[in-house]
N, C-alpha and C. Protein backbone atom coordinates (compact mmCIF):
# COMPACT_ATOMS: atom_id res chain seq x y z
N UNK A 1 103.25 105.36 111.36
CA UNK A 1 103.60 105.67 110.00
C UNK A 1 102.86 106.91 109.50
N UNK A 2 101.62 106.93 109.45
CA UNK A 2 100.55 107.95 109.24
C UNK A 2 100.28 108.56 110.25
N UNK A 3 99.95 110.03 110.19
CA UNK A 3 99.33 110.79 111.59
C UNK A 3 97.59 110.15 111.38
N UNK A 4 96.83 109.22 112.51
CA UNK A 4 95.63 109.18 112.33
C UNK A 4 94.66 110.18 113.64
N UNK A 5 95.37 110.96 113.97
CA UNK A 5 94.64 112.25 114.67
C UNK A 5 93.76 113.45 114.02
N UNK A 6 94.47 113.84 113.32
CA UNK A 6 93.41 114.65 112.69
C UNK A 6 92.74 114.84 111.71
N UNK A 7 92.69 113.18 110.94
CA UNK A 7 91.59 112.77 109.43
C UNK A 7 90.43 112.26 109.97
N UNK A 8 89.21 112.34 109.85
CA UNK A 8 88.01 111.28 110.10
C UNK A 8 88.97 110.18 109.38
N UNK A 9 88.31 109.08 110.47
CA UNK A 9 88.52 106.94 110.19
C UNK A 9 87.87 106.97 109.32
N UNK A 10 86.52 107.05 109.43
CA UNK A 10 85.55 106.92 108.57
C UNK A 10 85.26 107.17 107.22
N UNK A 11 85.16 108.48 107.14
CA UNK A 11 86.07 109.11 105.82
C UNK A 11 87.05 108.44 105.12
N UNK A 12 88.23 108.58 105.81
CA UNK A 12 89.23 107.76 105.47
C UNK A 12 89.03 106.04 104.85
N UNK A 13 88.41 105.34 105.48
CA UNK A 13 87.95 103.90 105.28
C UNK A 13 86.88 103.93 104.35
N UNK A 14 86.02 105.11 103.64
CA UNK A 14 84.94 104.61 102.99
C UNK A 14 85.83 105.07 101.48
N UNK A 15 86.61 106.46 101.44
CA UNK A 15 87.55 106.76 100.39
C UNK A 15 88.55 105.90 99.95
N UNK A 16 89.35 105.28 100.49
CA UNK A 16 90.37 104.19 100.27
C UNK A 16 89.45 102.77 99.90
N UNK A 17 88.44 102.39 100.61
CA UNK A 17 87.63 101.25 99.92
C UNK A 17 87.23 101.37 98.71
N UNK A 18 86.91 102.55 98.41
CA UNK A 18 86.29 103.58 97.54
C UNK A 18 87.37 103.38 96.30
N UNK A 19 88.67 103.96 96.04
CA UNK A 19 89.96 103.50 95.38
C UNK A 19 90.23 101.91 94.61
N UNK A 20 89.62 101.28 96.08
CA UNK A 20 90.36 99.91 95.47
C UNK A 20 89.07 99.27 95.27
N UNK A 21 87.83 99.59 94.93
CA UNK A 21 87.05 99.01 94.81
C UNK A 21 86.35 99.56 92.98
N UNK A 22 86.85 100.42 92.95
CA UNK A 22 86.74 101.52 91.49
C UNK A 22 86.98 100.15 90.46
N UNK A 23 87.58 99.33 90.11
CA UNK A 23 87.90 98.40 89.75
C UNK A 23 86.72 97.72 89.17
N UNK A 24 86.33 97.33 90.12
CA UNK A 24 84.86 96.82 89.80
C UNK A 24 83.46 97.56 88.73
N UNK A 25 84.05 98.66 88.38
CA UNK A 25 83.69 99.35 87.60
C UNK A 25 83.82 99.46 86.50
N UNK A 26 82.85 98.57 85.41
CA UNK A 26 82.78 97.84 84.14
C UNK A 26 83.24 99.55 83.28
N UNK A 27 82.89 100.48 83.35
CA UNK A 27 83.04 101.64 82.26
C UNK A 27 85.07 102.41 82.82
N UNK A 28 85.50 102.28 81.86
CA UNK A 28 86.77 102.33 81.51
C UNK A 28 87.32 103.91 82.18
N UNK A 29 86.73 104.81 81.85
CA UNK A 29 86.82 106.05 82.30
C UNK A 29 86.55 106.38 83.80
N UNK A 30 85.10 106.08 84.28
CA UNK A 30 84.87 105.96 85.67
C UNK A 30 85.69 104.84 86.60
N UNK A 31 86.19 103.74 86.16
CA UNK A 31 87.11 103.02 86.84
C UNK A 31 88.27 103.58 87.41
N UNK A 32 88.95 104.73 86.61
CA UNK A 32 90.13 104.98 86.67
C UNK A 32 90.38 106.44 87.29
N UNK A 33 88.71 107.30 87.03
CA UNK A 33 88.25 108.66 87.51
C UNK A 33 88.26 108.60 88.51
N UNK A 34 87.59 107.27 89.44
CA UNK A 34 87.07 107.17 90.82
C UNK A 34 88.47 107.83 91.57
N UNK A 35 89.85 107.14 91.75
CA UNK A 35 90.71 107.19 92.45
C UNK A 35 91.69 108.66 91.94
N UNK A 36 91.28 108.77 90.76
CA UNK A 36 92.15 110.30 90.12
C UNK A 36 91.07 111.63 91.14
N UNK A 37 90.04 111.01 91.02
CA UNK A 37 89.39 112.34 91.51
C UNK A 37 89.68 112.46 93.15
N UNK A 38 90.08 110.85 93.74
CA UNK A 38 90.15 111.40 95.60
C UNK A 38 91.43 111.90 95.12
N UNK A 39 92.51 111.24 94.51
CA UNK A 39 93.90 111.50 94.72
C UNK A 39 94.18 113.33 94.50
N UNK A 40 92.77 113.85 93.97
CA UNK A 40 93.23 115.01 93.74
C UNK A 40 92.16 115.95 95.06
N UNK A 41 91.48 115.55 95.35
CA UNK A 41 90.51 115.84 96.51
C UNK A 41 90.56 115.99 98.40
N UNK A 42 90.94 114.91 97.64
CA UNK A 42 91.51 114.42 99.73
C UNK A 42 93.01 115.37 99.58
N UNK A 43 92.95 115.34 101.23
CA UNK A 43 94.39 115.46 101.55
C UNK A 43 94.86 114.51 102.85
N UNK A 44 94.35 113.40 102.82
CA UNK A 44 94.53 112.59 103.61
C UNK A 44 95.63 111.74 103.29
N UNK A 45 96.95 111.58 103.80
CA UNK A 45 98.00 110.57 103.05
C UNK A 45 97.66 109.47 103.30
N UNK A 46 97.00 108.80 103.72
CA UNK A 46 96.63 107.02 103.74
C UNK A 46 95.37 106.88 102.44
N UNK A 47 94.38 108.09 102.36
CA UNK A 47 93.81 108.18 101.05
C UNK A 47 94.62 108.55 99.94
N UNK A 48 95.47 109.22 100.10
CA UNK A 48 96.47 109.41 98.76
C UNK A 48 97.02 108.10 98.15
N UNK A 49 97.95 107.38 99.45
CA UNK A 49 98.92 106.41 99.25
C UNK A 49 97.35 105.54 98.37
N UNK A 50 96.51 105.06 98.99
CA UNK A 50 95.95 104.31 98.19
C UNK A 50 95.50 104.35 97.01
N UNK A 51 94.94 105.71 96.24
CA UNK A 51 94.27 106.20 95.40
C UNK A 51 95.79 105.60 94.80
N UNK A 52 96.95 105.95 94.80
CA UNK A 52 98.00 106.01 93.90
C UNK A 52 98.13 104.54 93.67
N UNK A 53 98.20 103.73 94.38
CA UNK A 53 98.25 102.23 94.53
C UNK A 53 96.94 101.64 94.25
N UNK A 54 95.97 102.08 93.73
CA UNK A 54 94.97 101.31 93.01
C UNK A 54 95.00 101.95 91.76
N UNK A 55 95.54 102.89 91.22
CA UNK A 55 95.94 103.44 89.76
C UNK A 55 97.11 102.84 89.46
N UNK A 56 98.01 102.42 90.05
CA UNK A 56 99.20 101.46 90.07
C UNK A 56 98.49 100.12 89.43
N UNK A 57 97.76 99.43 90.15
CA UNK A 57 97.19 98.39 90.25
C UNK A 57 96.01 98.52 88.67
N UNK A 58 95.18 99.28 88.15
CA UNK A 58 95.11 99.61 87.24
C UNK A 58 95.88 99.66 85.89
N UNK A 59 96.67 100.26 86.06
CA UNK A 59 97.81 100.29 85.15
C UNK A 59 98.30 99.17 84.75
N UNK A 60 98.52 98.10 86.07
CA UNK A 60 98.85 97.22 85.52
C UNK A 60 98.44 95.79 85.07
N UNK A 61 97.27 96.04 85.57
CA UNK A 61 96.10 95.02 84.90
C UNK A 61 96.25 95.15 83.65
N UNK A 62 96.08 96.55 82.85
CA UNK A 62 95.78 96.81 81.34
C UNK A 62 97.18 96.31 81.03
N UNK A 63 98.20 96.72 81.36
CA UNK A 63 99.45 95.81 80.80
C UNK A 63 99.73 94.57 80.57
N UNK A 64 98.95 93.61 81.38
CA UNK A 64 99.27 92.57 81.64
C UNK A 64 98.21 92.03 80.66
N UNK A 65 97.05 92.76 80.62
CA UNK A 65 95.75 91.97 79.72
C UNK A 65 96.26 92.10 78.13
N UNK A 66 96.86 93.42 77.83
CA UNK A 66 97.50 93.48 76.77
C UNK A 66 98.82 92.50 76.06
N UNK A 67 99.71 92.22 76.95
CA UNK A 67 100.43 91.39 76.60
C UNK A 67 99.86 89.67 76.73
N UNK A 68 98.81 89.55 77.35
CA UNK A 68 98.20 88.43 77.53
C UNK A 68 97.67 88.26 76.48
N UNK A 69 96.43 89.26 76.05
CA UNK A 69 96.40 89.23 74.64
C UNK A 69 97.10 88.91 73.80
N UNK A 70 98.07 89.35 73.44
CA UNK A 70 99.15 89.37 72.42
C UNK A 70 99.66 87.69 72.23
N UNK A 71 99.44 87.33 73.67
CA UNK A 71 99.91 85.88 73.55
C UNK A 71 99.08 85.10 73.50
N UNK A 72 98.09 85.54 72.94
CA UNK A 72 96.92 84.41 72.86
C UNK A 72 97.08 84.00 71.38
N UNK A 73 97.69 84.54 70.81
CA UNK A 73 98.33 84.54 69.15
C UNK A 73 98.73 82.68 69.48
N UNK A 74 99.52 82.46 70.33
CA UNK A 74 99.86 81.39 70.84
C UNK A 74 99.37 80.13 71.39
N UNK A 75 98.94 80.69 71.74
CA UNK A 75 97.82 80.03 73.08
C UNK A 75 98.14 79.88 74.46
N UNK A 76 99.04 80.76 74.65
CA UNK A 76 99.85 80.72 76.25
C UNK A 76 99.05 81.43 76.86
N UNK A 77 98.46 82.65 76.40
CA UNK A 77 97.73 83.70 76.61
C UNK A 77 96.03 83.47 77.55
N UNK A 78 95.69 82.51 77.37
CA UNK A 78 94.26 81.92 77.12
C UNK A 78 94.59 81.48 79.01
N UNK A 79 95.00 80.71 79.47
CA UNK A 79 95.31 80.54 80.82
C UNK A 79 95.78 82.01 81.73
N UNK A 80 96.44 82.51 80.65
CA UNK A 80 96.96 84.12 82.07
C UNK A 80 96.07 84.20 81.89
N UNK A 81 95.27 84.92 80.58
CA UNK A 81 94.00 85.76 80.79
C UNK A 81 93.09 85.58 81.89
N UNK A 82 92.94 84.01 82.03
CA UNK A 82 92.02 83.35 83.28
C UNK A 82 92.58 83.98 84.30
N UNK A 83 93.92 83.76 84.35
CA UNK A 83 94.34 84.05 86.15
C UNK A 83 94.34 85.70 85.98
N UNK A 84 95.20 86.15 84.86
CA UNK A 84 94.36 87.51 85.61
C UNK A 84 93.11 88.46 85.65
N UNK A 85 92.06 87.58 85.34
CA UNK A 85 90.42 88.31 85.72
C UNK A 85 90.57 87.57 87.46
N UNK A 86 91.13 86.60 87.40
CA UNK A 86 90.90 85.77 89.01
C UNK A 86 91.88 86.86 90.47
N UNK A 87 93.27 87.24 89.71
CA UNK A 87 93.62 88.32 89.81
C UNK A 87 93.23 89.62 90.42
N UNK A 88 92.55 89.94 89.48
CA UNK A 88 91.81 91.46 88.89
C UNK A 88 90.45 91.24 89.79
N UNK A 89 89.67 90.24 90.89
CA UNK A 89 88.70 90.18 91.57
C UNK A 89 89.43 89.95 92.54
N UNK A 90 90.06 89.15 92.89
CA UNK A 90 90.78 88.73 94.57
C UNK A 90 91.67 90.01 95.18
N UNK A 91 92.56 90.54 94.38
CA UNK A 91 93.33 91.24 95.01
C UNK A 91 92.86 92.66 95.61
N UNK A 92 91.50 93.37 94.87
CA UNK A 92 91.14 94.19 94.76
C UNK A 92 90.17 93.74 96.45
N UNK A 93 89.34 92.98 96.35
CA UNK A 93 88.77 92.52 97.57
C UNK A 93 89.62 92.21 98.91
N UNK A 94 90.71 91.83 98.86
CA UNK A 94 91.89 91.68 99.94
C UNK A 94 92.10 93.85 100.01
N UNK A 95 92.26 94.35 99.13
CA UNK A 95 92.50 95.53 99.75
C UNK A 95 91.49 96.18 100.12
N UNK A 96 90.48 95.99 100.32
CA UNK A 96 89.29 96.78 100.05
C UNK A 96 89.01 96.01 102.20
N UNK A 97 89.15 94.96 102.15
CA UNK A 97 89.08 94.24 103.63
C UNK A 97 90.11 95.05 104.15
N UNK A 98 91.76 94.74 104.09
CA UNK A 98 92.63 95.83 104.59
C UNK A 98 92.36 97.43 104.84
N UNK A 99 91.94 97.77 104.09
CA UNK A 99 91.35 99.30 104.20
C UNK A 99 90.25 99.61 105.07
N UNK A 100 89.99 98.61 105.71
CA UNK A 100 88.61 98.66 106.51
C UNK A 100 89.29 97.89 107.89
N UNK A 101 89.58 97.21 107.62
CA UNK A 101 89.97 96.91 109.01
C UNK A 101 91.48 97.36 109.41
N UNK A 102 92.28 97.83 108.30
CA UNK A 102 93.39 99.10 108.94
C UNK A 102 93.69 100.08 108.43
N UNK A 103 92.53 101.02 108.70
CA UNK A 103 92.72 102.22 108.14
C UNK A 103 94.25 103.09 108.07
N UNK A 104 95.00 102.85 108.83
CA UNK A 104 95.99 104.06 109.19
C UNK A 104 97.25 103.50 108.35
N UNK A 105 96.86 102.28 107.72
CA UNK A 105 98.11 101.64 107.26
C UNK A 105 97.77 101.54 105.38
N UNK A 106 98.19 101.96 104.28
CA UNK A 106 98.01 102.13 103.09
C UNK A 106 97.87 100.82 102.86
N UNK A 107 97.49 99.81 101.48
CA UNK A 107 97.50 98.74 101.02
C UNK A 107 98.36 98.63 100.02
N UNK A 108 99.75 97.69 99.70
CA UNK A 108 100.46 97.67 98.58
C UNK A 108 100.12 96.13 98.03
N UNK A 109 99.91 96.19 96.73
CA UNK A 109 99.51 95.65 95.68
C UNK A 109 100.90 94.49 95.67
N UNK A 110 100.90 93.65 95.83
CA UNK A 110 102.02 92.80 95.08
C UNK A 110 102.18 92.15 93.88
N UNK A 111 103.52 92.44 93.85
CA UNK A 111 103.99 92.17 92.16
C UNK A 111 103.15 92.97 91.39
N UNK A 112 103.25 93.97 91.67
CA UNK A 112 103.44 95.64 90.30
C UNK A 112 104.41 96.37 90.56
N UNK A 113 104.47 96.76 89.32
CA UNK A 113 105.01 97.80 88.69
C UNK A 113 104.17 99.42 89.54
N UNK A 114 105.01 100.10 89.98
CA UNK A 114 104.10 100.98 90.52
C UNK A 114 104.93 102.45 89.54
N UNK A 115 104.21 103.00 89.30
CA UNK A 115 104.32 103.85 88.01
C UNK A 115 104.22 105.48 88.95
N UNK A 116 103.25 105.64 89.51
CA UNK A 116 103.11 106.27 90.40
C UNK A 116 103.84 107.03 91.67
């Protein structure tokens, strides 16, 4: 799928962990900087594809927390919110393992919206 001949692995595997691990990054700006700055840095397409797919994945956390919000007016809201912080830690750690143990292959996020 990817040419993995002429990118460093390494490189490659610490930048893409790097992407989907930005997340974990309590300040709002640097969460979202981390993966804008490889996506504009690298020219590696398995670092691209990911940087774009953890800004995907970004994106749609805040969507989802927002309308979760909104439904907490309700109280329907109060249970997503749970599942998606449970969400917003598991999925990010499943790609962050994928990216390390297959570098040459991008990680897609399931069930998003990919904007990107």
């Amino acid at each position: 799928m990817y040419d993995s001949g002429s990118y460093d692995l390494d490189k490659r595997k610490l930048l893409s962990a790097l992407c989907h691990g930005s997340i974990f990054v309590s300040l709002l700006g640097v969460s979202v900087g981390i993966p804008i700055a490889i996506l504009f840095v690298s020219e590696d397409p398995v670092v691209k594809a990911n940087a774009k797919e953890a800004l995907n994945f970004h994106f749609n956390v805040w969507l989802y927390g927002i309308i979760f919000g909104i439904l907490t007016i309700v109280l329907i809201g109060f249970p997503l919110l749970a599942l998606l912080q449970l969400v917003n830690i598991v999925l990010p750690v499943i790609a962050i393992l994928h990216s390390l143990s297959k570098p040459n292959d991008p990680y897609h996020y399931p069930l998003i919206f990919r904007l990107l």
